[in-house]
C-alpha atoms as a PDB file:
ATOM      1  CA  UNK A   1       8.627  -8.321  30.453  1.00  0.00           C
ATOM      2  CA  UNK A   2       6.360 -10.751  28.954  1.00  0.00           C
ATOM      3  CA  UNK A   3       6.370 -11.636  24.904  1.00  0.00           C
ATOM      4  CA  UNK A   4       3.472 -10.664  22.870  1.00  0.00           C
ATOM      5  CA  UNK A   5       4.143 -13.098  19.917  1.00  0.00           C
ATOM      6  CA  UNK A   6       6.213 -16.096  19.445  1.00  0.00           C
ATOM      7  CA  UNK A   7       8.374 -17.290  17.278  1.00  0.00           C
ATOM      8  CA  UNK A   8       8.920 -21.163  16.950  1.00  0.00           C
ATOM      9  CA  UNK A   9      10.699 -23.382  14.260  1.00  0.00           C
ATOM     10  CA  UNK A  10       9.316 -23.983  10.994  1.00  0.00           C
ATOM     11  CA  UNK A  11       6.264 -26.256  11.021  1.00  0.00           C
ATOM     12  CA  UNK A  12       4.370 -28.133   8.234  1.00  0.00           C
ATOM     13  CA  UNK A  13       1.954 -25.721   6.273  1.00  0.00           C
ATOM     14  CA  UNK A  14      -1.144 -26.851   6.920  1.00  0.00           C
ATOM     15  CA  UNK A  15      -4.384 -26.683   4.205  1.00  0.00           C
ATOM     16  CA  UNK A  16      -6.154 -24.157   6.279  1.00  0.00           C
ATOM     17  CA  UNK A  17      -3.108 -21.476   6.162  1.00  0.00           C
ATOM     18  CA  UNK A  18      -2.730 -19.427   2.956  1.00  0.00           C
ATOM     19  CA  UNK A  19      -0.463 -16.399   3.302  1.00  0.00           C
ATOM     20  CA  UNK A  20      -1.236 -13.303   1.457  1.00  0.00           C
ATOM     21  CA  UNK A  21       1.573 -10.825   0.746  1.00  0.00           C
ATOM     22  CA  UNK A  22       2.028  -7.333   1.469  1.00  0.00           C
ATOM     23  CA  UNK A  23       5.786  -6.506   1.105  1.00  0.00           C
ATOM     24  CA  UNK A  24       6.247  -4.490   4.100  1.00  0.00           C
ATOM     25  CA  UNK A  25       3.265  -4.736   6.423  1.00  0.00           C
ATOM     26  CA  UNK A  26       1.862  -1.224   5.981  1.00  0.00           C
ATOM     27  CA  UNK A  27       1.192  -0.883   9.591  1.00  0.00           C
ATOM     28  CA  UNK A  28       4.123  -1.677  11.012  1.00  0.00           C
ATOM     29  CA  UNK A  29       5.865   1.562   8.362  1.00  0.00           C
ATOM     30  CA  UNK A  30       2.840   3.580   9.558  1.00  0.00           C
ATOM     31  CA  UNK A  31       3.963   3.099  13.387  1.00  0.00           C
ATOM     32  CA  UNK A  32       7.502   3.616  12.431  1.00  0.00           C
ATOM     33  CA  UNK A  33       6.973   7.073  10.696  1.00  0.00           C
ATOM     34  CA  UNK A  34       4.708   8.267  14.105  1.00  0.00           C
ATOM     35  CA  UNK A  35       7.622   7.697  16.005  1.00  0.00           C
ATOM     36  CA  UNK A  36       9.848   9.671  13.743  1.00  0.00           C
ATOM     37  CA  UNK A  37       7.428  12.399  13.605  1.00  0.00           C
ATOM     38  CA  UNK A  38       6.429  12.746  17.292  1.00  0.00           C
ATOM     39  CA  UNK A  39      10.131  12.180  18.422  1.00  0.00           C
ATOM     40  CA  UNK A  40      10.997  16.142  17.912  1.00  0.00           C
ATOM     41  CA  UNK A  41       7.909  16.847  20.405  1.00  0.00           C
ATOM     42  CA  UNK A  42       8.816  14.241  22.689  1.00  0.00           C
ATOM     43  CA  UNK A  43       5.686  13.099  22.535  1.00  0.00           C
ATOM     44  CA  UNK A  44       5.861   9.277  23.275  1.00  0.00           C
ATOM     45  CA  UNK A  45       6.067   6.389  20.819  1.00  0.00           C
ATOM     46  CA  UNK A  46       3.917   3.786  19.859  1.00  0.00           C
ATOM     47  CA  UNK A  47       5.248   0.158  20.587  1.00  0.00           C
ATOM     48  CA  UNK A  48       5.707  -2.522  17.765  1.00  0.00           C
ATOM     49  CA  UNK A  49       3.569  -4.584  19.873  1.00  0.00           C
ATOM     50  CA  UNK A  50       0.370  -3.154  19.483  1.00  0.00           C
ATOM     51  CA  UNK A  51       1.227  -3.468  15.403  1.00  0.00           C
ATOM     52  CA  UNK A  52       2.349  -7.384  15.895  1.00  0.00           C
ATOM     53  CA  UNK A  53      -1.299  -7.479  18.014  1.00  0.00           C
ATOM     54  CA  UNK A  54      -2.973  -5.808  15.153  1.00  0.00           C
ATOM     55  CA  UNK A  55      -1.585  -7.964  12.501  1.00  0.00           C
ATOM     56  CA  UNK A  56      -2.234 -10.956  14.348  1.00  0.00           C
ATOM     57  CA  UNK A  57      -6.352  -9.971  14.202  1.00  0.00           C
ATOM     58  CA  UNK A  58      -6.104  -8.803  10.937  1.00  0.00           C
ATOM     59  CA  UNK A  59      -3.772 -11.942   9.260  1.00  0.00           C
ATOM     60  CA  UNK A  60      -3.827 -14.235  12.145  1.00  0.00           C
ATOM     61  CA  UNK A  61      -6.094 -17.376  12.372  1.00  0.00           C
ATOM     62  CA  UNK A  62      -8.518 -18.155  15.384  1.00  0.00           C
ATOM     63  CA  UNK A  63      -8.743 -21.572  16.976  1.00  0.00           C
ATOM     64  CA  UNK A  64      -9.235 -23.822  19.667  1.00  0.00           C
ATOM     65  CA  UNK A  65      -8.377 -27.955  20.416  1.00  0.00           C
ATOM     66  CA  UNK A  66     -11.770 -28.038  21.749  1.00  0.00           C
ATOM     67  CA  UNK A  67     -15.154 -26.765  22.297  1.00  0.00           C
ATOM     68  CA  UNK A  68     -15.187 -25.416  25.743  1.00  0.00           C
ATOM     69  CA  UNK A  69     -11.053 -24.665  25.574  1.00  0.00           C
ATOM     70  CA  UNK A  70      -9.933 -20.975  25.552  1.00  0.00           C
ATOM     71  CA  UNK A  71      -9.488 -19.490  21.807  1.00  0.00           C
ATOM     72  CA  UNK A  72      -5.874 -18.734  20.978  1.00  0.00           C
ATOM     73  CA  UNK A  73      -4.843 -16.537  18.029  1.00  0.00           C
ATOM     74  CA  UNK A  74      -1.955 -17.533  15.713  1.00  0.00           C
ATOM     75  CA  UNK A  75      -0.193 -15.913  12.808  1.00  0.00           C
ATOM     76  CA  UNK A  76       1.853 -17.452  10.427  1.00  0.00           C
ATOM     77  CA  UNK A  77       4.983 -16.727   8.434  1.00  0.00           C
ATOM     78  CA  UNK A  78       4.963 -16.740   4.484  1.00  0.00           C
ATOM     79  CA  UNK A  79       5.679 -20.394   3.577  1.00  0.00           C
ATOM     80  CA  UNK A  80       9.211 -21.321   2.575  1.00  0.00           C
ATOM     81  CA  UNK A  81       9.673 -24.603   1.113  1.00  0.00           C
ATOM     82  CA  UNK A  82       5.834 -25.215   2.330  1.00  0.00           C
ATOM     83  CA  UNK A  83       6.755 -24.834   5.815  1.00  0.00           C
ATOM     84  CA  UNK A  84       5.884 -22.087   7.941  1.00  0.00           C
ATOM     85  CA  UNK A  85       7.275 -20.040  11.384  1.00  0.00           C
ATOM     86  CA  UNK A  86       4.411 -19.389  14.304  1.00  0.00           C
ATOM     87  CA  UNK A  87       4.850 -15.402  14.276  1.00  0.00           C
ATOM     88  CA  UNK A  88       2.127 -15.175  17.118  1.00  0.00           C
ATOM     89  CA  UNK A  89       0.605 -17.373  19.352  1.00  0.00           C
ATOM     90  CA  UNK A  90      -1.343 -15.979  22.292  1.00  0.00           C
ATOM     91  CA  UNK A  91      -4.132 -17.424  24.339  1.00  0.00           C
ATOM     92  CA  UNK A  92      -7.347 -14.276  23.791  1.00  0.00           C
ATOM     93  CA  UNK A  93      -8.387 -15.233  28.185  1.00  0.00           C
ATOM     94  CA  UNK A  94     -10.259 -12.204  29.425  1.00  0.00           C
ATOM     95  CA  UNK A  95      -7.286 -11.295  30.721  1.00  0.00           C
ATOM     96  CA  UNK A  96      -5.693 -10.795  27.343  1.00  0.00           C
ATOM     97  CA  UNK A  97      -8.604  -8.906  25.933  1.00  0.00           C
ATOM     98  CA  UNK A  98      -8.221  -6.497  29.160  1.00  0.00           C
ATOM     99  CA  UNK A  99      -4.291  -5.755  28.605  1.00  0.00           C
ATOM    100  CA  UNK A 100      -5.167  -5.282  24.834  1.00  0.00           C
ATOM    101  CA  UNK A 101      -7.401  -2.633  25.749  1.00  0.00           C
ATOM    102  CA  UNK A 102      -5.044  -0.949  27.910  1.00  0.00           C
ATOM    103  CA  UNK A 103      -2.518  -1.160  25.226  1.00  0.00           C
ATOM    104  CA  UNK A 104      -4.776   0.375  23.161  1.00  0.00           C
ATOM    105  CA  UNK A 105      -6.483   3.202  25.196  1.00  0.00           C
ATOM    106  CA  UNK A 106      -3.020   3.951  25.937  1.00  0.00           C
ATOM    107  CA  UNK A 107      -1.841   4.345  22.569  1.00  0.00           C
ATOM    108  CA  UNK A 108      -5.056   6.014  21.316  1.00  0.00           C
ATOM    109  CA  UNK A 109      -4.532   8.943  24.027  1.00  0.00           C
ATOM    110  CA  UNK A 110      -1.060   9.334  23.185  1.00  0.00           C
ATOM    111  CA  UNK A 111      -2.034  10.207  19.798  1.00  0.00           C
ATOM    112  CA  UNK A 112      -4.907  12.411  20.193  1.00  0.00           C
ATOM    113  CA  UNK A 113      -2.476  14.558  22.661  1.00  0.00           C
ATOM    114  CA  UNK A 114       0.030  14.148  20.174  1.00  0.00           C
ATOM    115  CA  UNK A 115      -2.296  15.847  17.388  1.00  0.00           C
ATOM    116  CA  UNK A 116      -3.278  18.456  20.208  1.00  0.00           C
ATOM    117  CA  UNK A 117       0.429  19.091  20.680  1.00  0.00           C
ATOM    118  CA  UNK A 118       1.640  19.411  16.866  1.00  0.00           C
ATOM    119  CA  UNK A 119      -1.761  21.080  16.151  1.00  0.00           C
ATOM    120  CA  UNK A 120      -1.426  23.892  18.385  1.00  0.00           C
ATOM    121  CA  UNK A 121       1.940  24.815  17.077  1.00  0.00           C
ATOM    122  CA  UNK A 122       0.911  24.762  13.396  1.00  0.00           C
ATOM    123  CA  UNK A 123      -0.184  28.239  12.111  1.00  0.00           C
ATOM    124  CA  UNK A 124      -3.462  28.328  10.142  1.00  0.00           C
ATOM    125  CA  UNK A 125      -4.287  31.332   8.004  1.00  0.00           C
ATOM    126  CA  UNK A 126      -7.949  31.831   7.264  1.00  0.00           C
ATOM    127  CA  UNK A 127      -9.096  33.902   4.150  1.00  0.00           C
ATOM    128  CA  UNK A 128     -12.835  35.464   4.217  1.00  0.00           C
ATOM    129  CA  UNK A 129     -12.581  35.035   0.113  1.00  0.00           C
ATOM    130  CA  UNK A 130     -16.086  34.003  -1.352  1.00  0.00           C
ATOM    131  CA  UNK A 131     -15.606  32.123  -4.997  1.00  0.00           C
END
């Protein structure tokens, strides 16, 4: 199984990086409470991947060592001690862009059954009251 992200040993913070905080990356809670509330269904999960891949386009930065070279997308750790930890580093080939989208039309299914699923077994009551 390959890695999405990489982590590496703490590098120099460089001028261009500025970290902004969060706390605990919203997304990443998001994900965690769809698993917990499809898991009674059995419904399938979504992997912490496709968050880390998210992040990384949200937080990351883009960049290349030379005009013609293939862009890769890095995210950074918050600085400590004004050093920082590669969280994810990933070259964006067409390749890459192609498994994203998998990843992605995957995940976007699975939830749209999901609602169809939880939906179905919900019981609406409709009223005919005019205010």
């Amino acid at each position: 199984k390959r890695s999405l992200y990489v982590c590496s040993s703490l590098q120099p913070l460089p001028g261009l990086v500025r970290h902004v905080g969060f706390g605990k990356l919203k997304n990443l809670a998001n994900q965690e409470k769809y698993n917990e509330e499809v898991s009674e269904h059995d419904l399938g999960q979504i992997d912490e991947p496709l968050v880390y891949v998210r992040n990384a386009l949200a937080h990351g930065r883009i960049s290349a060592n030379e005009t013609n070279d293939t862009l890769r997308l890095i995210m950074f750790s918050r600085p400590k001690e004004k050093r920082v930890t590669v969280l994810f580093n990933e070259k964006m080939t067409e390749a890459w862009f192609v498994d994203q989208y998998q990843i992605v039309d995957a995940a976007t299914k699975l939830v749209a059954n999901a609602i169809l699923v939880i939906c179905s077994s919900v019981k609406i009551s409709q009223t005919n009251e005019t205010p």
